[in-house]
Protein backbone atom coordinates (compact mmCIF):
# COMPACT_ATOMS: atom_id res chain seq x y z
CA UNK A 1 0.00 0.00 0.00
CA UNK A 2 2.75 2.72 0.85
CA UNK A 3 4.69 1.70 -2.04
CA UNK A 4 1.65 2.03 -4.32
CA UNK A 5 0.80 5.65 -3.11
CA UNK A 6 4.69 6.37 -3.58
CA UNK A 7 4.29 5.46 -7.32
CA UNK A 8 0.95 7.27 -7.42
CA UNK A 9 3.18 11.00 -5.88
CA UNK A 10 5.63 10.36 -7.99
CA UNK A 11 3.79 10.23 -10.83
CA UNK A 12 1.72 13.36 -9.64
CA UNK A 13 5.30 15.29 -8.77
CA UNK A 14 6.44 14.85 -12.86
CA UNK A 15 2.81 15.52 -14.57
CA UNK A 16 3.38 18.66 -12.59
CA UNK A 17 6.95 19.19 -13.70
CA UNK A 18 5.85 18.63 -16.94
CA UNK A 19 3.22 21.15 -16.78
CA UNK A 20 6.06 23.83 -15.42
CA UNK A 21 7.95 23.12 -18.24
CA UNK A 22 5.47 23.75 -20.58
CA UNK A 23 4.41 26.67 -19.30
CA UNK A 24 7.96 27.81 -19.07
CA UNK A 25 8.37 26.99 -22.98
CA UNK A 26 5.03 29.28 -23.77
CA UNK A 27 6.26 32.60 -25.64
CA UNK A 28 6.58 35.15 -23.20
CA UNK A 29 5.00 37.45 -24.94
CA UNK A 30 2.23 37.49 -28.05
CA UNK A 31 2.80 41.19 -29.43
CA UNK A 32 0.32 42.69 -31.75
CA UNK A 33 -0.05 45.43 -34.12
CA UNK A 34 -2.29 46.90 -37.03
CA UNK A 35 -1.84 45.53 -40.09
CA UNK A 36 -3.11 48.32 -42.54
CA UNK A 37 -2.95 45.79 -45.46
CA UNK A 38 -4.05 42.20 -45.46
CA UNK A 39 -0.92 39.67 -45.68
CA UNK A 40 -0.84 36.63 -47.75
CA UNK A 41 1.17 33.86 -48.73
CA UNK A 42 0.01 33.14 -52.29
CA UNK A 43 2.78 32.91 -55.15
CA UNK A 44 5.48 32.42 -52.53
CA UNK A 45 7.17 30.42 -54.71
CA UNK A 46 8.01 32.52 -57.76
CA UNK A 47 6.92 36.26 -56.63
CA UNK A 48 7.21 38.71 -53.96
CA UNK A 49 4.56 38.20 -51.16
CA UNK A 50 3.08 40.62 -48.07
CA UNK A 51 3.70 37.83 -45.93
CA UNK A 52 7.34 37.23 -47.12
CA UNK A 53 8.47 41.02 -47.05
CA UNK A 54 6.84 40.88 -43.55
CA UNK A 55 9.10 38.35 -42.19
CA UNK A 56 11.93 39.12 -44.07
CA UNK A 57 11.71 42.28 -42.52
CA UNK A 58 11.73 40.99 -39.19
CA UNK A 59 14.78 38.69 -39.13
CA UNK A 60 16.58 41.45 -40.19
CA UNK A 61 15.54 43.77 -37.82
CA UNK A 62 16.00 40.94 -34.96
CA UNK A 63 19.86 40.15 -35.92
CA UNK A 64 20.17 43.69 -37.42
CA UNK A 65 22.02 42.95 -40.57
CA UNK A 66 22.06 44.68 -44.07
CA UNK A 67 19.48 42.42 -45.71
CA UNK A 68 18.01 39.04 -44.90
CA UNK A 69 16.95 35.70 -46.88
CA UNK A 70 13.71 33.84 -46.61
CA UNK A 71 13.01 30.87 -48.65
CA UNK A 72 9.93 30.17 -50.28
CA UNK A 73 9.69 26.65 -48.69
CA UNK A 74 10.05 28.17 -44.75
CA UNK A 75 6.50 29.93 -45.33
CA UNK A 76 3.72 27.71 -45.80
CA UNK A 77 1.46 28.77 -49.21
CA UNK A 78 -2.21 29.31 -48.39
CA UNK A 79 -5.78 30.52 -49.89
CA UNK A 80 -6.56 32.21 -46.76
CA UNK A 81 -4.72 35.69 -46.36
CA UNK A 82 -4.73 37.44 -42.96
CA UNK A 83 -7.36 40.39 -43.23
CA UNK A 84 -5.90 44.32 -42.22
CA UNK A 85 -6.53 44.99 -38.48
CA UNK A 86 -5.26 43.59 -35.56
CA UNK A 87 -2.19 41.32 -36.30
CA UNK A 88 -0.78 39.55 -33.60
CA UNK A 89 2.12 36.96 -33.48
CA UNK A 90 0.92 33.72 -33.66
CA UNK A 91 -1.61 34.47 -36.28
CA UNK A 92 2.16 34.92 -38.85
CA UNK A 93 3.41 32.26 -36.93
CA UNK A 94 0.60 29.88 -38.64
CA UNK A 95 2.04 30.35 -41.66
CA UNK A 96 5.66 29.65 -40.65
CA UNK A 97 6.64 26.72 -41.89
CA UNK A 98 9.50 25.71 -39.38
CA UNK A 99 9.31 27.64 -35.95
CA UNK A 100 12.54 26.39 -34.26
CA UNK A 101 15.06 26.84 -36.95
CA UNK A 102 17.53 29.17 -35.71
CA UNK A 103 18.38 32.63 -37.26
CA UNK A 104 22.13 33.07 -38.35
CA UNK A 105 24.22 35.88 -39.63
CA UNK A 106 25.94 35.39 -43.18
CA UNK A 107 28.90 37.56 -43.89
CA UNK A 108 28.77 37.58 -48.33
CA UNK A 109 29.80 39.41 -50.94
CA UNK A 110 28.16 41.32 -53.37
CA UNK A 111 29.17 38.80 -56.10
CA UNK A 112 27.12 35.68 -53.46
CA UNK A 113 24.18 37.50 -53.46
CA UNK A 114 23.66 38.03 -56.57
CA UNK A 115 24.39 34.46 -57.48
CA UNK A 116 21.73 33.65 -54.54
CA UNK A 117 19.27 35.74 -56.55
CA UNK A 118 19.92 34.15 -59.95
CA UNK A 119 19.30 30.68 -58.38
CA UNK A 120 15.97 31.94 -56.61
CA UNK A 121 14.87 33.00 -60.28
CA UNK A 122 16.52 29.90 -62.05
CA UNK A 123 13.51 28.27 -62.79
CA UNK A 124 10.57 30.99 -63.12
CA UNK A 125 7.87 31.31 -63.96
CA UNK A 126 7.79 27.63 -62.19
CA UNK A 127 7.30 27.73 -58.91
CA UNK A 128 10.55 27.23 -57.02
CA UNK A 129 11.14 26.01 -52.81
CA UNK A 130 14.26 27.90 -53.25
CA UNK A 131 12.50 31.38 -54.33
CA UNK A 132 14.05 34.18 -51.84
CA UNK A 133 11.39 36.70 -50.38
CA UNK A 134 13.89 39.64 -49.90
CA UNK A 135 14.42 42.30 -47.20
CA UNK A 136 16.54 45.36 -47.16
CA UNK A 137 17.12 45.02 -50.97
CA UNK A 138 15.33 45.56 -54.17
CA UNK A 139 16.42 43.38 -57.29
CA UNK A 140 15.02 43.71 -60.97
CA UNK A 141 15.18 40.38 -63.32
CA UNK A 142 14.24 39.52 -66.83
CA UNK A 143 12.94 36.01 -67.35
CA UNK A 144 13.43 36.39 -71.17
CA UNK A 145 17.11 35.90 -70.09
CA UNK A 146 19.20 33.05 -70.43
CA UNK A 147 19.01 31.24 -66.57
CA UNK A 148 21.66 32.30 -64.55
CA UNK A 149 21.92 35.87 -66.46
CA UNK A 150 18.85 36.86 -65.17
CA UNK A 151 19.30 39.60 -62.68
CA UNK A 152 19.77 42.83 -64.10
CA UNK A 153 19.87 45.43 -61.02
CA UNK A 154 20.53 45.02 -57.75
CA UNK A 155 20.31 47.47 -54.78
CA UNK A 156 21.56 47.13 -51.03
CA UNK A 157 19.29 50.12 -49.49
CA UNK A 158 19.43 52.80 -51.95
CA UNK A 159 22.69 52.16 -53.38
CA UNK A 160 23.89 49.68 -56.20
CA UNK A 161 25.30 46.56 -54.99
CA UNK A 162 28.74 46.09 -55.11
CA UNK A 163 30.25 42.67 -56.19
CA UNK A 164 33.37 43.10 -54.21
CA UNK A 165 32.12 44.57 -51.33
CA UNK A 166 30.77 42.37 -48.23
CA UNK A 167 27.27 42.51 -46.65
CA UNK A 168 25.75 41.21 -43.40
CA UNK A 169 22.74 38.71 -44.57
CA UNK A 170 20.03 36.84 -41.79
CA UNK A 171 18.39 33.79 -42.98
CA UNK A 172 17.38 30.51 -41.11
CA UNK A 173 20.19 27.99 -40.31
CA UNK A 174 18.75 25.57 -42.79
CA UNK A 175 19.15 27.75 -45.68
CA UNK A 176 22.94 29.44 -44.14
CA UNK A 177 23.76 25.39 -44.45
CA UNK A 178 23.03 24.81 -47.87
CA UNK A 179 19.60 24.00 -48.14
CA UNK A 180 17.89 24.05 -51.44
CA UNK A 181 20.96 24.17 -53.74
CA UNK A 182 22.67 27.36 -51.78
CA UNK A 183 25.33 25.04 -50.66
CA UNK A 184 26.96 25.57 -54.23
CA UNK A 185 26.83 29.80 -53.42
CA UNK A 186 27.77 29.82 -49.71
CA UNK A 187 29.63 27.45 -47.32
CA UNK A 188 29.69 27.02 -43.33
CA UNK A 189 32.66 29.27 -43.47
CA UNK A 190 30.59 32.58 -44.11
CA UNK A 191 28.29 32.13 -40.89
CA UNK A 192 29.75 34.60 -38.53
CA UNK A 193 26.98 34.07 -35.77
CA UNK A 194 24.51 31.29 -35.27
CA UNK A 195 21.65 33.09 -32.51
CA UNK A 196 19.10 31.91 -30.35
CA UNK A 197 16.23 33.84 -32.30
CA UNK A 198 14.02 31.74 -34.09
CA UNK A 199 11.23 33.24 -36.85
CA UNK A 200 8.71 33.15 -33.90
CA UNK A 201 10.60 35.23 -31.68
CA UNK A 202 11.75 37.93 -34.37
CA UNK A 203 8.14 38.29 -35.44
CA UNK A 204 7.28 38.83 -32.05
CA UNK A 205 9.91 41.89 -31.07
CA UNK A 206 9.25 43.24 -34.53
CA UNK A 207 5.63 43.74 -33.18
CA UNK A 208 6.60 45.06 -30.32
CA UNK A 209 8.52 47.96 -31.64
CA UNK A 210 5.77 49.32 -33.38
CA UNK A 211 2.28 49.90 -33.78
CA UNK A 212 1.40 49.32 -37.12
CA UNK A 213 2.81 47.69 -40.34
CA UNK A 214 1.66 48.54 -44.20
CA UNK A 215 2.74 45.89 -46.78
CA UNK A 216 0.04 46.96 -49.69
CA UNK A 217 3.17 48.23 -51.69
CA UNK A 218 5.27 45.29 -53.22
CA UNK A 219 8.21 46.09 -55.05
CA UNK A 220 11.34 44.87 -53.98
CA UNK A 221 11.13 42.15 -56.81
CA UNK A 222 10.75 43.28 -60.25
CA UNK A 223 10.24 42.08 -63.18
CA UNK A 224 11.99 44.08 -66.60
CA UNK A 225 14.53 44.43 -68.38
């Protein structure tokens, strides 16, 4: 009998632990703004998208670096957009398609980066996992172009990139290893800090240092010659 109601606390004392540790593991926070545009997904694969520039924007902002990477296959394509109003955290974080990738901090030259954007164009207008929703940048390409030849302007901010000169790029840990192809542009050597943010947690202190955000304008990908 005493042995049985040992077994019985113990078991009480670690679904209680358990529950700590969950709790403890809950975002500390759930930030929210107001969207004044609604943010979708749609064409992720082979166009610029609200909900890419959105997150884009925010791993840059949380690792503060020149520009930042997102690959089409880390946002997950839906029908349903989010409508403009109240935004909050885990409503992007729905469309996220892997929440506990680490960010990291790639240190490449101009001459990477473009090559990065020629592969994320290689194969339009098919849709492509490897398609880079953008931030900090605005590139022009011309799919009438032979593949790899495709990118015809390129700016870091407001200035012309520079194929010599070295910029500070976030993207997930995935992609800074090689995923999708990239392995052939970049190498382990150019990480110069793997973090503890994830795409969750960037989203989340993006939100809450502002108020509102306004994606309606797209055009940091364009299409011309």
């Amino acid at each position: 009998m005493v042995v049985m109601m040992m077994f019985r606390n113990i078991g009480f004392a670690i679904v209680l632990i358990l529950a700590a540790l969950t709790v403890v593991c809950l975002p500390a926070s759930a930030a929210s703004v107001i969207s004044q545009s609604s943010l979708s997904t749609v064409g992720v694969g082979k166009s610029e998208v609200s909900m890419g520039d959105l997150v884009a924007d925010a791993m840059r902002f949380a690792v503060n670096t020149d520009i930042a990477f997102l690959a089409a296959s880390e946002l997950k394509e839906s029908d349903k957009q989010i409508e403009k109003g109240r935004v909050d955290t885990q409503d992007i974080v729905r469309y996220v398609a892997y929440t506990d990738d680490p960010l990291v901090v790639m240190r490449l030259s101009g001459r990477q980066i473009k090559q990065a954007l020629e592969r994320s164009v290689l194969i339009y207008p098919q849709k492509n996992l490897g398609f880079l929703q953008v931030s900090g940048m605005k590139f022009t390409f011309d799919p009438g172009k032979q593949q790899e030849n495709r990118v015809v302007s390129v700016k870091i901010g407001d200035k012309p990139l520079s194929d010599s000169q070295f910029y500070s790029v976030a993207m997930t840990s995935s992609l800074a290893n090689g995923a999708l192809g990239y392995w052939k542009i970049w190498s382990k050597n150019d990480i110069k800090q793997v973090t503890q943010k994830t795409i969750p947690r960037a989203v989340d202190d993006f939100f809450a240092s502002r108020s509102t955000v306004d994606y309606s304008v797209l055009n940091r990908i364009s299409i011309g010659s």
